[in-house]
N, C-alpha and C. Protein backbone atom coordinates (compact mmCIF):
# COMPACT_ATOMS: atom_id res chain seq x y z
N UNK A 1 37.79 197.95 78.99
CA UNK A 1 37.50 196.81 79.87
C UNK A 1 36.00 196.53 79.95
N UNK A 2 36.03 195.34 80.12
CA UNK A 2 34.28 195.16 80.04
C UNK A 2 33.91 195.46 81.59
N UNK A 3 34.46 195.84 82.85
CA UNK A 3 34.17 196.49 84.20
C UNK A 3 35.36 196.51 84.96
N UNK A 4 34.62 197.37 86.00
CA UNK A 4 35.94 198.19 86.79
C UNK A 4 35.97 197.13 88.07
N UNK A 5 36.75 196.54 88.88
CA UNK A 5 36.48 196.43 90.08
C UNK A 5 37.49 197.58 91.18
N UNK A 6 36.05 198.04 91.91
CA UNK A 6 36.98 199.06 93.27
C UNK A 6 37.18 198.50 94.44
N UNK A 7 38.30 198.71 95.11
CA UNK A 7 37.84 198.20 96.48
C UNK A 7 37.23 199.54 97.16
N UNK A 8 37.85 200.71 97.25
CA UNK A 8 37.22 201.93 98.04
C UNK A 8 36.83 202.85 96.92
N UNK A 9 35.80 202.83 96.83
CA UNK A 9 35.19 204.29 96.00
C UNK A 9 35.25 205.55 96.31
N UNK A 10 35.14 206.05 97.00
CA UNK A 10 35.19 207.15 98.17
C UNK A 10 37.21 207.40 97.53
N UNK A 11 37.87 206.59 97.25
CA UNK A 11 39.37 206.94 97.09
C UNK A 11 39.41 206.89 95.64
N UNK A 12 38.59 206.11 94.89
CA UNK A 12 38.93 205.97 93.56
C UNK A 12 37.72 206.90 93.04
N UNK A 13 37.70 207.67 93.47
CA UNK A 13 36.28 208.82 92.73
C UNK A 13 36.38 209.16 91.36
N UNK A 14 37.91 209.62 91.20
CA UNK A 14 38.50 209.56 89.52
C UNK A 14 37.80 208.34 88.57
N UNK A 15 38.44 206.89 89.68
CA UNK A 15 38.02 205.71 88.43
C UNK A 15 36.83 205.50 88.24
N UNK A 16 35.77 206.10 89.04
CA UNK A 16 34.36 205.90 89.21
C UNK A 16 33.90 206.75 88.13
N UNK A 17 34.74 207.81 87.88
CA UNK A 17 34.05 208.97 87.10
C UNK A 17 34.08 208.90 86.10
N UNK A 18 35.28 208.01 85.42
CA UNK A 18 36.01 208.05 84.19
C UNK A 18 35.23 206.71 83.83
N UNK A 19 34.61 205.81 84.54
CA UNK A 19 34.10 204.73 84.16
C UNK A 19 32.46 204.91 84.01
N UNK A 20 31.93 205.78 84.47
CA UNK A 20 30.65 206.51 84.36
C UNK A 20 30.51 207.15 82.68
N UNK A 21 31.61 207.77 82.59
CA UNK A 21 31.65 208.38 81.54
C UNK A 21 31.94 207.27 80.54
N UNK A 22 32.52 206.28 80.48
CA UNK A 22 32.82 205.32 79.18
C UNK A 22 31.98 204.10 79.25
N UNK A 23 30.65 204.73 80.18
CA UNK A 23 29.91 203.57 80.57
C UNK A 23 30.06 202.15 80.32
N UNK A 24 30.78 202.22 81.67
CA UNK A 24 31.87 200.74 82.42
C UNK A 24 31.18 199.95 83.48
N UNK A 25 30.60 199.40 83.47
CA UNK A 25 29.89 198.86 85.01
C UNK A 25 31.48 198.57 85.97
N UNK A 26 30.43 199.24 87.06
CA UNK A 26 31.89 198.81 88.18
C UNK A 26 30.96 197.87 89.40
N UNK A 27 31.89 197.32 89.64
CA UNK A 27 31.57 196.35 90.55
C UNK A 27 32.64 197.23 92.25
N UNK A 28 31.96 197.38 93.14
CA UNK A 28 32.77 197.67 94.27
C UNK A 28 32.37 197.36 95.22
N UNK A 29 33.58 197.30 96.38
CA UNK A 29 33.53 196.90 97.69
C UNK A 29 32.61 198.12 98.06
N UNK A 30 31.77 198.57 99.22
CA UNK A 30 30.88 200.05 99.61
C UNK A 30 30.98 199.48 101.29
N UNK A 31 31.34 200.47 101.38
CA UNK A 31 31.52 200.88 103.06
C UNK A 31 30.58 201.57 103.43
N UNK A 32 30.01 201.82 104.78
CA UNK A 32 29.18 202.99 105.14
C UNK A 32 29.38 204.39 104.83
N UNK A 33 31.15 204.71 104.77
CA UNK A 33 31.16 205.83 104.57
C UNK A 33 31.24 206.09 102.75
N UNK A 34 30.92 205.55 102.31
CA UNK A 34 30.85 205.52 100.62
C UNK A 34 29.40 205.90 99.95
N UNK A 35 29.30 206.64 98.73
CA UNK A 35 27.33 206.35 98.30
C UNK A 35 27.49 205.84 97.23
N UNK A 36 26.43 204.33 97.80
CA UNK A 36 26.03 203.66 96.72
C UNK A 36 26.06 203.58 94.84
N UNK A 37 25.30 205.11 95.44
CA UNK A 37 24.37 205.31 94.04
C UNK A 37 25.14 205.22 92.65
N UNK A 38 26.74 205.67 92.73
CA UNK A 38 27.48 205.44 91.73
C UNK A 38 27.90 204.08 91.06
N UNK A 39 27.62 203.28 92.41
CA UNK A 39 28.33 201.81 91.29
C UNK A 39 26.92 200.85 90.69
N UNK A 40 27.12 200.12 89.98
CA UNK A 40 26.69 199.18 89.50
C UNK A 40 26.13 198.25 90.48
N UNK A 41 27.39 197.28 90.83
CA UNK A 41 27.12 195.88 91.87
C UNK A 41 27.76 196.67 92.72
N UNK A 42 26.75 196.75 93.95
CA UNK A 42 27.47 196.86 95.19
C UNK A 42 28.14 195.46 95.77
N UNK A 43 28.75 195.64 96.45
CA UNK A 43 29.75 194.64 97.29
C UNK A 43 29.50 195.13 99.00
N UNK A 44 28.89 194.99 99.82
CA UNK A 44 28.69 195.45 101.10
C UNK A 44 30.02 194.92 101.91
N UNK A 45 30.67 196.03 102.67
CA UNK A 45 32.18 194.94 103.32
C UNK A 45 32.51 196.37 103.60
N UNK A 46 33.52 195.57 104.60
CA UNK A 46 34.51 196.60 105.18
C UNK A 46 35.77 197.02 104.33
N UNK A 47 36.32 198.19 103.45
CA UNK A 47 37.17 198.15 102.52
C UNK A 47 38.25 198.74 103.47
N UNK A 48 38.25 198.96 104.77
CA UNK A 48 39.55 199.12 105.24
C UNK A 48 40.34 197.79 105.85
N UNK A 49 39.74 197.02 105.65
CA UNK A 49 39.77 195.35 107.12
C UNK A 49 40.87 194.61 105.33
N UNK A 50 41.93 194.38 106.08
CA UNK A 50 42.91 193.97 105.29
C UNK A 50 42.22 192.54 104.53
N UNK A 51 41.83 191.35 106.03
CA UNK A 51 41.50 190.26 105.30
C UNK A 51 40.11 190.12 104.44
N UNK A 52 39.15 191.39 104.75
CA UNK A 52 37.75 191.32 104.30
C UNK A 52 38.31 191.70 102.25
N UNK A 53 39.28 192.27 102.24
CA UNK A 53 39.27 193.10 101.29
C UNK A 53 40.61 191.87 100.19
N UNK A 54 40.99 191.35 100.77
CA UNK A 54 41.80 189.81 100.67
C UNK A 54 40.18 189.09 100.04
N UNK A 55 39.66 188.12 101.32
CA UNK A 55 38.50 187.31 101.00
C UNK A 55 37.72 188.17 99.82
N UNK A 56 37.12 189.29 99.22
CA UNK A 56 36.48 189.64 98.38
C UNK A 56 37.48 189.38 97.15
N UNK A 57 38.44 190.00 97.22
CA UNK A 57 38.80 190.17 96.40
C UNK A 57 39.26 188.66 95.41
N UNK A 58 39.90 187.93 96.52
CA UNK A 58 39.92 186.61 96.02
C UNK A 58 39.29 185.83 95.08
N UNK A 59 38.14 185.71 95.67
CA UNK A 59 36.54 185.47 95.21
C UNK A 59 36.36 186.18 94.25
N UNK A 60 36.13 187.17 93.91
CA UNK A 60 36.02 187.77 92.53
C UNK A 60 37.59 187.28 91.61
N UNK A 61 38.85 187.24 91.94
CA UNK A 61 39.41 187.12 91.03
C UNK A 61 38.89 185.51 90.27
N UNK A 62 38.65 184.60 91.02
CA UNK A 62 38.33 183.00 91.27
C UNK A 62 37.18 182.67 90.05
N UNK A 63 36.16 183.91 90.43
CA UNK A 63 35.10 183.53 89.55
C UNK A 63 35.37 183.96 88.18
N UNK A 64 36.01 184.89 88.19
CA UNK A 64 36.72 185.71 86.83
C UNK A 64 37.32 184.70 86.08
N UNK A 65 38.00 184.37 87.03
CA UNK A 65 38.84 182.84 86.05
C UNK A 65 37.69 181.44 85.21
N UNK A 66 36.91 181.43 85.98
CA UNK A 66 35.91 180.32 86.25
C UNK A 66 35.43 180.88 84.73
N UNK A 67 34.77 181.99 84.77
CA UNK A 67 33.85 182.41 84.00
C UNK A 67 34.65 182.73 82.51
N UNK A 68 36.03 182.91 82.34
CA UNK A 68 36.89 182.97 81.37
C UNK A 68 37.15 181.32 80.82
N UNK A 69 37.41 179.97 81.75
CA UNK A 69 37.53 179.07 81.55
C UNK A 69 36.26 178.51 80.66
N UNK A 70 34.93 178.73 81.50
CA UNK A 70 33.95 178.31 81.04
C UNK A 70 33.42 178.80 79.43
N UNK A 71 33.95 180.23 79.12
CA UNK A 71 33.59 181.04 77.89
C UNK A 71 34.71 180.19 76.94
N UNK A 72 35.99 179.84 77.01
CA UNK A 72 36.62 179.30 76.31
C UNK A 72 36.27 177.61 75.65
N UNK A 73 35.72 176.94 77.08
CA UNK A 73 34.91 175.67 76.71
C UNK A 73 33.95 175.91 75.84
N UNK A 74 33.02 176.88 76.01
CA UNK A 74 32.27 176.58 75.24
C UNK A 74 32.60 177.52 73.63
N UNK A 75 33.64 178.24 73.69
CA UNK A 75 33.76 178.44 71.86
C UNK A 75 34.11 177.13 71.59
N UNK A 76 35.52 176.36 71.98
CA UNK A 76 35.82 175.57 72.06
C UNK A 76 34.65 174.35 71.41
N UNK A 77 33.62 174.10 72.02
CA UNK A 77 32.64 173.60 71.83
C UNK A 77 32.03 173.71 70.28
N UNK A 78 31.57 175.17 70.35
CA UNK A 78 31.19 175.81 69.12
C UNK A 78 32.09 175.55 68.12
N UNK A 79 33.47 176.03 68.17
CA UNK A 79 33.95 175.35 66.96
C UNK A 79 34.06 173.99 66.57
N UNK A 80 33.55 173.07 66.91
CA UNK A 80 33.51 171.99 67.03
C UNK A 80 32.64 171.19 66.03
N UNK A 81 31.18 172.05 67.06
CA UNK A 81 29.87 171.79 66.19
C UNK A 81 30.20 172.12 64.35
N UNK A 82 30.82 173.68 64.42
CA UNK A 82 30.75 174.01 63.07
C UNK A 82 31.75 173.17 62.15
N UNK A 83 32.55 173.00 62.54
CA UNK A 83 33.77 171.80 62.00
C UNK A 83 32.79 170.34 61.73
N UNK A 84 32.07 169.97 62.71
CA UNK A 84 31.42 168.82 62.10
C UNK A 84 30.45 169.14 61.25
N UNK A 85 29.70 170.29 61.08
CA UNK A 85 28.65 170.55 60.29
C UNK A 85 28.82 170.74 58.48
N UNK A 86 30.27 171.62 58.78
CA UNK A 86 30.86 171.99 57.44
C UNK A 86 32.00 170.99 57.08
C-alpha cells in the first residue's frame, strides 16, 4: 500500500510496526494518550468519540477519492497529448 491509515495507534501497535518496517507512511488519528513520534501525519482528535472518528475518517476517505479521480484525469490527459503527438 502506498500508506496506512490508523484511527488508534496505541491499539494498532502491530500495524504501526509492520508499517515502520516496510517503510509505509501512516497517516493517524493521535490522542493524548498515544506518542506521536511513530506516525508520519499526525491527525490530532479524539479516537474514542464515535462521530470525531466518523468526521475524520470521512474526509480522508473523500479526498482519497478526489485525489484518485484527479490522477486518472490527468493520465487520461497524458494519453491524449501522446496520441496527438504520435
Amino acid at each position: 500500500p502506498g500508506a496506512l491509515f490508523i484511527v488508534d495507534p496505541r491499539k494498532e501497535h502491530i500495524a504501526v510496526t509492520e508499517a515502520r518496517k516496510l517503510h509505509i507512511p501512516i497517516i493517524a488519528i493521535v490522542d493524548t494518550n498515544c506518542d506521536p513520534d511513530e506516525i508520519d501525519y499526525v491527525i490530532p482528535g479524539n479516537d474514542d468519540a464515535i462521530r470525531a472518528v466518523r468526521l475524520i475518517s470521512a474526509t480522508m476517505a473523500n479526498a482519497i477519492l478526489e485525489g484518485h479521480e484527479g490522477q486518472q484525469g490527468a493520465d487520461e490527459e497524458e494519453n491524449k497529448d501522446k496520441k496527438a503527438e504520435g
